[in-house]
C-alpha atoms as a PDB file:
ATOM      1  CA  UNK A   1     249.872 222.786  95.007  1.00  0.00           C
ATOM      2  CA  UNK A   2     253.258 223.614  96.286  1.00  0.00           C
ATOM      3  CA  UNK A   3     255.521 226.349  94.713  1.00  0.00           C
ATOM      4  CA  UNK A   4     257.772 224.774  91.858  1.00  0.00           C
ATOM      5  CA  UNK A   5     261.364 225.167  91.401  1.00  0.00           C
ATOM      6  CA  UNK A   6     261.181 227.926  88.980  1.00  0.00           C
ATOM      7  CA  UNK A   7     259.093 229.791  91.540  1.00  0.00           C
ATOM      8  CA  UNK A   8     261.411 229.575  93.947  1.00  0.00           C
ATOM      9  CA  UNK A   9     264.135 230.605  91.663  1.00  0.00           C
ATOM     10  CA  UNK A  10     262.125 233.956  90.398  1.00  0.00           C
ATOM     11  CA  UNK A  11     262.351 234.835  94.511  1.00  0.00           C
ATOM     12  CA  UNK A  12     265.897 233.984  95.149  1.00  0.00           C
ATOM     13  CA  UNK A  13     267.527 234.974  92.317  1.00  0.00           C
ATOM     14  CA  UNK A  14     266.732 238.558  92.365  1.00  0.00           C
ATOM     15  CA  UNK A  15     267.693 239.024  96.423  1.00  0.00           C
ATOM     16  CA  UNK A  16     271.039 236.918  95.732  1.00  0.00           C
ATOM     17  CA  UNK A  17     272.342 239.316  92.834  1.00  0.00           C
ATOM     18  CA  UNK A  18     271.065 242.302  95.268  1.00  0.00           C
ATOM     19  CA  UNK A  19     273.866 240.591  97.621  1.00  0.00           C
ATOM     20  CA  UNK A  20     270.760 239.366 100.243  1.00  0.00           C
ATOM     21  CA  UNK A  21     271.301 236.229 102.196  1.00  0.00           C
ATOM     22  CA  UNK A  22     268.252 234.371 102.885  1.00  0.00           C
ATOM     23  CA  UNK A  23     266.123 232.299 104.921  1.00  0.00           C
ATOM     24  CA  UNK A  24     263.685 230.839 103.555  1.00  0.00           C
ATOM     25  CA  UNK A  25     261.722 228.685 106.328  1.00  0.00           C
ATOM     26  CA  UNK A  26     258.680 226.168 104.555  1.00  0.00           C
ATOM     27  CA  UNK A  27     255.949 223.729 105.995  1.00  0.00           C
ATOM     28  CA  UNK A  28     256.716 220.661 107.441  1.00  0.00           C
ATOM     29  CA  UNK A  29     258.640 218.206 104.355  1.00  0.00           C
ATOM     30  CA  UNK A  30     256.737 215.714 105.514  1.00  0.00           C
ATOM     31  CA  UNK A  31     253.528 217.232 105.263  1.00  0.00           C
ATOM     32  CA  UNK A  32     254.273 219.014 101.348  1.00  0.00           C
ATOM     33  CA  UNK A  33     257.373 218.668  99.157  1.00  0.00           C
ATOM     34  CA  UNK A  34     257.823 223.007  99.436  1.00  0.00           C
ATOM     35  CA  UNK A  35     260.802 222.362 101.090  1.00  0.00           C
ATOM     36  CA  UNK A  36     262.423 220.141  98.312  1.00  0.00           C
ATOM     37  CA  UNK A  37     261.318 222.285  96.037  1.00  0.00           C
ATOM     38  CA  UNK A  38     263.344 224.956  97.283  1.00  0.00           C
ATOM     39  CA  UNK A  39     266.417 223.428  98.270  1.00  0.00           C
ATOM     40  CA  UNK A  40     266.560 222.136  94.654  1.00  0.00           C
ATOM     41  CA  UNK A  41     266.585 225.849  93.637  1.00  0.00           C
ATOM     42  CA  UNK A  42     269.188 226.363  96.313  1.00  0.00           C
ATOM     43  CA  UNK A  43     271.482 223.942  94.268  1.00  0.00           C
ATOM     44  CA  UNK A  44     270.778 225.222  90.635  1.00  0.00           C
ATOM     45  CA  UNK A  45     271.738 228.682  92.206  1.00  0.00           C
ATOM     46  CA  UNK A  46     274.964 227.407  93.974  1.00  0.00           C
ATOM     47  CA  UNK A  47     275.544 225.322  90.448  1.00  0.00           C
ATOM     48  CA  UNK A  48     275.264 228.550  88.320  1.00  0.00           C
ATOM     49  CA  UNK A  49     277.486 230.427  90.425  1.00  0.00           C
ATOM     50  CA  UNK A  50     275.647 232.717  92.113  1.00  0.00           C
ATOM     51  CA  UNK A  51     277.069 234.673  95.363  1.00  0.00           C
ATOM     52  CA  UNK A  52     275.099 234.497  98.510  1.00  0.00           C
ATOM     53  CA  UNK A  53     273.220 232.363 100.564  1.00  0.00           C
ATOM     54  CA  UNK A  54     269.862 230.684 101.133  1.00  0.00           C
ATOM     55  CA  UNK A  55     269.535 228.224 103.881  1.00  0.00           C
ATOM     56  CA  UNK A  56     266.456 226.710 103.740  1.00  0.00           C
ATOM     57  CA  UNK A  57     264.482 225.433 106.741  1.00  0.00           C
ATOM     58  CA  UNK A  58     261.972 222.668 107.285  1.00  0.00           C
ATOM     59  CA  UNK A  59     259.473 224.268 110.506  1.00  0.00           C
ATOM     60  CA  UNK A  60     258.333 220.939 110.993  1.00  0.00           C
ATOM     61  CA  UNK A  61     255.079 222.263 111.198  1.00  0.00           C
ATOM     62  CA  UNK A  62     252.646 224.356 109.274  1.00  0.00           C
ATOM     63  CA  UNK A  63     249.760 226.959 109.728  1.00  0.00           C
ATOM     64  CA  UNK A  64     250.716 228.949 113.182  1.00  0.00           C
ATOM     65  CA  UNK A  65     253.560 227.089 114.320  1.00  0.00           C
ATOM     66  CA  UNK A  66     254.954 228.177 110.769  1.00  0.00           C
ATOM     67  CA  UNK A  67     254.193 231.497 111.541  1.00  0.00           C
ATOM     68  CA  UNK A  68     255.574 231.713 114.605  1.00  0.00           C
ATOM     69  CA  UNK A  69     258.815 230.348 112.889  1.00  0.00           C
ATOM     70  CA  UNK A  70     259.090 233.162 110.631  1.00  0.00           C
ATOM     71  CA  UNK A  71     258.627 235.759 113.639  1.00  0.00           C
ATOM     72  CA  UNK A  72     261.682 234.599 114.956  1.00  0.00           C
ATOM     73  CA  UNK A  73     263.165 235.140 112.130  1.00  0.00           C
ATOM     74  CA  UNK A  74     261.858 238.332 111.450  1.00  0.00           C
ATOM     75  CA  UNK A  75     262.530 239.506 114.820  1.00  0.00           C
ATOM     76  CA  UNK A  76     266.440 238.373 114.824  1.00  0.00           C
ATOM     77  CA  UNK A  77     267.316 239.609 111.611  1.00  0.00           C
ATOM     78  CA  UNK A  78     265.816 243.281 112.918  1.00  0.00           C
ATOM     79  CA  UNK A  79     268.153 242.670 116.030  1.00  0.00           C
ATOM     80  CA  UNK A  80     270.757 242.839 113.398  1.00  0.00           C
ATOM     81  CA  UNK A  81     271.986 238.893 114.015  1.00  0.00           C
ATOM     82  CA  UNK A  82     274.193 237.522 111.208  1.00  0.00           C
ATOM     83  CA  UNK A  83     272.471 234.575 109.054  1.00  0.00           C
ATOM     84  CA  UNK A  84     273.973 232.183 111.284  1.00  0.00           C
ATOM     85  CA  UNK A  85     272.682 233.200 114.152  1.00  0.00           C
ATOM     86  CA  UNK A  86     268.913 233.920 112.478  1.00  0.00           C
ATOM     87  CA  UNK A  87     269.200 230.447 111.862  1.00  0.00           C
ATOM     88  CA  UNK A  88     270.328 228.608 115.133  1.00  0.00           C
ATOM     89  CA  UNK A  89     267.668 231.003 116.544  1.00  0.00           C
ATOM     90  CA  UNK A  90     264.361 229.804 113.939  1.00  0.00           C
ATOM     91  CA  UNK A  91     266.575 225.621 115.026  1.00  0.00           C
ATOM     92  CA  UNK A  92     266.008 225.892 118.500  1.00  0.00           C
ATOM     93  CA  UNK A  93     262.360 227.625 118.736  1.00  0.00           C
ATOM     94  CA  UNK A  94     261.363 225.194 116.749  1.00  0.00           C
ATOM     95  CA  UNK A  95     262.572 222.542 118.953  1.00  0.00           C
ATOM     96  CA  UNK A  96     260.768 224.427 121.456  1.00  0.00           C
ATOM     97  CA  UNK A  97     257.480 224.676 119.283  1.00  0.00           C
ATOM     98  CA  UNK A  98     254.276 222.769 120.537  1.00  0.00           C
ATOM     99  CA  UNK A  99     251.324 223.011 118.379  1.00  0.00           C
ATOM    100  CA  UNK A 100     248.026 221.383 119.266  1.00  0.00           C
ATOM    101  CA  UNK A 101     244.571 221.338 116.802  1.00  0.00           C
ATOM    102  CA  UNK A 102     241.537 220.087 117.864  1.00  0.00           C
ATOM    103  CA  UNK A 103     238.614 219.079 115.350  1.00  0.00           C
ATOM    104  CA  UNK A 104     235.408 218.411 114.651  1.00  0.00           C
ATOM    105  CA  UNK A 105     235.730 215.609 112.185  1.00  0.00           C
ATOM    106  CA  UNK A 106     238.601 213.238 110.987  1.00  0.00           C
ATOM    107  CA  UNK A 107     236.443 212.877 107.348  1.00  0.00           C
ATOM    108  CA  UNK A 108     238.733 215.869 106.171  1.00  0.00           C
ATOM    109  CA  UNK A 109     242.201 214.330 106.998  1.00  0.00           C
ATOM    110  CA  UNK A 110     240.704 211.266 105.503  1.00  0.00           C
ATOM    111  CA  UNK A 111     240.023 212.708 102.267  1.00  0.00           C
ATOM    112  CA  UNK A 112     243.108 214.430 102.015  1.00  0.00           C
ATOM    113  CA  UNK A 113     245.053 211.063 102.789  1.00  0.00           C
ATOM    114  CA  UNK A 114     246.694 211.693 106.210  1.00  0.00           C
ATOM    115  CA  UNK A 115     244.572 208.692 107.742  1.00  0.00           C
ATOM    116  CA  UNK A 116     243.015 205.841 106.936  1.00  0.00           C
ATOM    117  CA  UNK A 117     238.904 205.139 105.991  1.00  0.00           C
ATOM    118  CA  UNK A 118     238.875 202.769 109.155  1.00  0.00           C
ATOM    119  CA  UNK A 119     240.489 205.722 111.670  1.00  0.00           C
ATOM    120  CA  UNK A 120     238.209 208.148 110.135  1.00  0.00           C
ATOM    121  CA  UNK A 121     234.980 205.841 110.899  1.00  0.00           C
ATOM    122  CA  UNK A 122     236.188 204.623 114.071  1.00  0.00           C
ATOM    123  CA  UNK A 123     236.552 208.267 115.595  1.00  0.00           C
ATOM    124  CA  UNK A 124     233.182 209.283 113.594  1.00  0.00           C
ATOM    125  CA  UNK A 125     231.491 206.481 115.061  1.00  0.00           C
ATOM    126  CA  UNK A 126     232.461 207.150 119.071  1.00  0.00           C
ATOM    127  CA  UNK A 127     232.161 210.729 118.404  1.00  0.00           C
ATOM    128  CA  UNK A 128     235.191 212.014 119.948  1.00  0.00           C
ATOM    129  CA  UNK A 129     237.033 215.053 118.706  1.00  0.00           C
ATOM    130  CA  UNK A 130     241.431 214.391 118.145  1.00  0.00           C
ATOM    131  CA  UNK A 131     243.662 216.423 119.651  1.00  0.00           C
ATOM    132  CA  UNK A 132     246.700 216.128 117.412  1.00  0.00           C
ATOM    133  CA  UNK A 133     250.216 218.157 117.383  1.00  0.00           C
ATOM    134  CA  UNK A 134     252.462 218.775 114.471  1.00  0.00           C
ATOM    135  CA  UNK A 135     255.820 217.014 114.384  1.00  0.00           C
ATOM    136  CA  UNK A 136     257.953 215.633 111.072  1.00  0.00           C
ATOM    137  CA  UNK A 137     254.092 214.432 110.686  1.00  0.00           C
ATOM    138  CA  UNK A 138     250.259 214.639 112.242  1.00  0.00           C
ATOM    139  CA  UNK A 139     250.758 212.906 115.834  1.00  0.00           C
ATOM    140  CA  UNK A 140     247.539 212.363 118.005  1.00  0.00           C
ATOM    141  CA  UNK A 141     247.890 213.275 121.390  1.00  0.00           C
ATOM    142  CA  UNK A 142     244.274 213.144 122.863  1.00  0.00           C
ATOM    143  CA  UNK A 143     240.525 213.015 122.304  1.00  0.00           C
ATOM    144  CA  UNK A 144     237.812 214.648 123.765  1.00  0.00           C
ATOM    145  CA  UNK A 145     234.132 214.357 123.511  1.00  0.00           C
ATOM    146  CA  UNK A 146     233.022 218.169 123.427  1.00  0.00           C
ATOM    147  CA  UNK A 147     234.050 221.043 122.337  1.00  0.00           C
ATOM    148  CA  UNK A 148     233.983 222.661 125.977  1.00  0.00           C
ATOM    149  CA  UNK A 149     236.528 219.579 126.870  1.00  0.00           C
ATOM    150  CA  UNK A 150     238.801 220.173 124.046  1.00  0.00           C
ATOM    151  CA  UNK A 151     239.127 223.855 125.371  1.00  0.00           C
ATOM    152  CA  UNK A 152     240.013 222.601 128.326  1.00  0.00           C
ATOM    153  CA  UNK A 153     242.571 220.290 126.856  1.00  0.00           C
ATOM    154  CA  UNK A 154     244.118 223.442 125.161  1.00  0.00           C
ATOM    155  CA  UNK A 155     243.813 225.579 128.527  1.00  0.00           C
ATOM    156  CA  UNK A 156     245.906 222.727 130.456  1.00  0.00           C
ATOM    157  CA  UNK A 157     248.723 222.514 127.522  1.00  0.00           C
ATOM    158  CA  UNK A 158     248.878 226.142 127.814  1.00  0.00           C
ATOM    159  CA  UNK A 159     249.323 226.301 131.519  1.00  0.00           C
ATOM    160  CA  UNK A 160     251.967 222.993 131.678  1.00  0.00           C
ATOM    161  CA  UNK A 161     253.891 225.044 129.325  1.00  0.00           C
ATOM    162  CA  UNK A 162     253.933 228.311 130.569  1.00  0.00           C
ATOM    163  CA  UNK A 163     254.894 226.355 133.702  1.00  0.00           C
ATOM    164  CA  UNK A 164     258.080 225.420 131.715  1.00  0.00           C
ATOM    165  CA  UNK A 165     258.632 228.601 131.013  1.00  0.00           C
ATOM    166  CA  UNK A 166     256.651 229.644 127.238  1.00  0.00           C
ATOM    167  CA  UNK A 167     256.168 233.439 126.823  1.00  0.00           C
ATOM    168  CA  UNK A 168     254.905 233.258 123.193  1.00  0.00           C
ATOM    169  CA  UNK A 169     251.606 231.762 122.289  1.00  0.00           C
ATOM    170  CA  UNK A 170     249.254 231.505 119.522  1.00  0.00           C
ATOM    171  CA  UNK A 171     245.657 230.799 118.622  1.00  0.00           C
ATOM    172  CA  UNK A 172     243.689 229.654 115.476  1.00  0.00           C
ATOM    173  CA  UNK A 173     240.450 228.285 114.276  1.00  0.00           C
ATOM    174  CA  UNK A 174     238.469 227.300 111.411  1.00  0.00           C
ATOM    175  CA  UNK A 175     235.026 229.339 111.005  1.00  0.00           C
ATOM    176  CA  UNK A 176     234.891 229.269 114.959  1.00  0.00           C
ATOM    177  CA  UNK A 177     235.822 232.539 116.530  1.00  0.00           C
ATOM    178  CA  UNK A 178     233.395 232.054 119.470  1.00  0.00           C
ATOM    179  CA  UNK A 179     235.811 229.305 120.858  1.00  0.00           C
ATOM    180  CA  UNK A 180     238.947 230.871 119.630  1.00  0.00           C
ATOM    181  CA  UNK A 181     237.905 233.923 122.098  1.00  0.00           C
ATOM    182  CA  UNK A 182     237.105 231.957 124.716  1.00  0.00           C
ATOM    183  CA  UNK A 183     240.556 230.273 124.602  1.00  0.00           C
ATOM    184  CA  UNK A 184     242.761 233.649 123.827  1.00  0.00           C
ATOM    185  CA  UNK A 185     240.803 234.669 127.042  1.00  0.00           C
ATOM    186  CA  UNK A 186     241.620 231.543 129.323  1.00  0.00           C
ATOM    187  CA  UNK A 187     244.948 231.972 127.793  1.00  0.00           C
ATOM    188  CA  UNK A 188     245.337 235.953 128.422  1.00  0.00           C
ATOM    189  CA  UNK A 189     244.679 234.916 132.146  1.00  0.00           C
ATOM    190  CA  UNK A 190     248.093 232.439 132.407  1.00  0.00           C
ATOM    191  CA  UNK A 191     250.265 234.739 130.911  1.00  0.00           C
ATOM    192  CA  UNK A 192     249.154 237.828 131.978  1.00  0.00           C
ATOM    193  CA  UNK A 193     249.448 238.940 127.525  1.00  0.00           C
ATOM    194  CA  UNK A 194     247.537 237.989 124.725  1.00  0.00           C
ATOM    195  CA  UNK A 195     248.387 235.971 121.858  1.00  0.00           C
ATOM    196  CA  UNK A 196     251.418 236.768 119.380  1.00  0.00           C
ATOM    197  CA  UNK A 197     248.442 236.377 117.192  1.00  0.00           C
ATOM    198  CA  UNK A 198     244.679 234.725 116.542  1.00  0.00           C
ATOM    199  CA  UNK A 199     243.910 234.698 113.068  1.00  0.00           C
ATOM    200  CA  UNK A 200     241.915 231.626 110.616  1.00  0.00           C
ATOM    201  CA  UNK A 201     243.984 229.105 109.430  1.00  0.00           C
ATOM    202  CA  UNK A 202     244.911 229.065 105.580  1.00  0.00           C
ATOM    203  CA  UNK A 203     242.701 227.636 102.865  1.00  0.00           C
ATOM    204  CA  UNK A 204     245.174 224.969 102.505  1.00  0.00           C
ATOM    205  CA  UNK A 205     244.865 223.700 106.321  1.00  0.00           C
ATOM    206  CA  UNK A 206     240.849 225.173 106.686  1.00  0.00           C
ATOM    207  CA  UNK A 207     240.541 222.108 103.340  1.00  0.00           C
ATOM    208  CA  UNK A 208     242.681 219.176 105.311  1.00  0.00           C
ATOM    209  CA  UNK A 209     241.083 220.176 108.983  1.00  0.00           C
ATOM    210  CA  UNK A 210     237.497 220.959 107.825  1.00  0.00           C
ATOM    211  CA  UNK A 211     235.496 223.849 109.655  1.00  0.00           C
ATOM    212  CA  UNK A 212     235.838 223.883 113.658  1.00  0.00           C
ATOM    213  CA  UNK A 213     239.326 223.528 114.088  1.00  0.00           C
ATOM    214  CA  UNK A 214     240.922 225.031 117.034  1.00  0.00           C
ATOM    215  CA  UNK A 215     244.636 225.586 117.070  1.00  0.00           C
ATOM    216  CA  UNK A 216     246.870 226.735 120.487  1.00  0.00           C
ATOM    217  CA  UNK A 217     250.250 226.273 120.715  1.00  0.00           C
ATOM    218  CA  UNK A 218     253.414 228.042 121.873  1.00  0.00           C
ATOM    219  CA  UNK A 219     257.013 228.513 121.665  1.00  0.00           C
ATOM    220  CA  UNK A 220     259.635 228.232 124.663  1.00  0.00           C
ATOM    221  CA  UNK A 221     262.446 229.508 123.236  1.00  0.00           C
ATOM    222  CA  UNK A 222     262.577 232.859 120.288  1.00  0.00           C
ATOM    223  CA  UNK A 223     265.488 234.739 121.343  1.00  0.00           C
ATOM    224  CA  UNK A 224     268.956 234.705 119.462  1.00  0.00           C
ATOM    225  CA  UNK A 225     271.518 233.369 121.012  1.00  0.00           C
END
């Protein structure tokens, strides 16, 4: 389940009376409610008082394309950028952000209730595999057949964007490091560097994408402005 209010207010509260200013950048609100969660905490602390500030920030996006949010966060605040700026920088990469999963099975998006029964047994029953993309919500953008097309889905993606200018990529997968290789390889060869990172996908996204799920996706623009 998400993080309650009162969690959110154990983390803040403590780095606000230290005189921190914070970021605090969440999975997609229209994928969880973390996001409301903590900008209600954001308004009991601004209610009570309390110095400092926390801008919160929907990624519009979850799992790697999170993560890759957070980098570029990380990575301004080191350059020593003011909050502001950390901010307009985490804005526009994620405006910039293109995340693409492939799976095996629509049964586990079914079950979790981000499709419908009829969806789920349609794709199920022409056995093709989605490509879909994160957004303010799960967006389809393809299908494929076989897992050796739906790496080559993810190999074109990643070389019309790098075309466009991407320097940052990412892979992930679900219990399938064989084709998460493969791709960080085909990958590796378009931008002549490896991945900002391939790791497994949470339990929470491994339990709504089932087992098999290949992730790639990129970000265009990470530097503060």
């Amino acid at each position: 389940s998400q993080p309650s209010v009162g969690d959110f207010l154990a983390c803040y509260e403590p780095l606000i009376k230290a005189g921190r200013d914070i970021i605090s950048v969440h999975l997609a609100s229209g994928l969880s409610g973390t996001c409301e969660s903590a900008t209600e905490a954001v308004r009991i602390l601004a209610d009570d008082g309390h110095p400092g500030r926390v801008e919160v920030v929907d990624s519009e996006s979850g799992a790697g394309g999170l993560g890759c949010l957070v980098l570029v966060a990380a990575s301004a605040a080191e350059q020593g950028a003011a909050l502001d700026a950390v901010v307009d920088a985490v804005h526009r990469a994620r405006e910039s952000l293109d995340i693409w999963f492939c799976l095996d099975t629509l049964e586990y998006l079914r079950r979790g209730g981000r499709i419908g029964a009829a969806q789920a047994m349609l794709g199920t029953a022409l056995k093709v595999k989605p490509i879909l993309t994160f957004g303010t919500e799960i967006t389809p953008v393809g299908r494929v057949r076989t897992r050796s097309q739906a790496i080559k889905r993810m190999v074109k993606y990643l070389n019309e964007l790098h075309d466009r200018g991407a320097t940052d990529w990412i892979v992930q997968h679900a219990q399938s490091p064989e084709n998460a290789e493969h791709l960080v390889a085909q990958g590796t060869a378009i931008f002549g560097a490896e991945p900002l990172f391939c790791t497994q996908v949470g339990p929470v996204f491994g339990t709504h994408l089932g087992s098999g799920v290949l992730v790639g996706g990129m970000v265009r623009d990470s530097t503060p402005a």
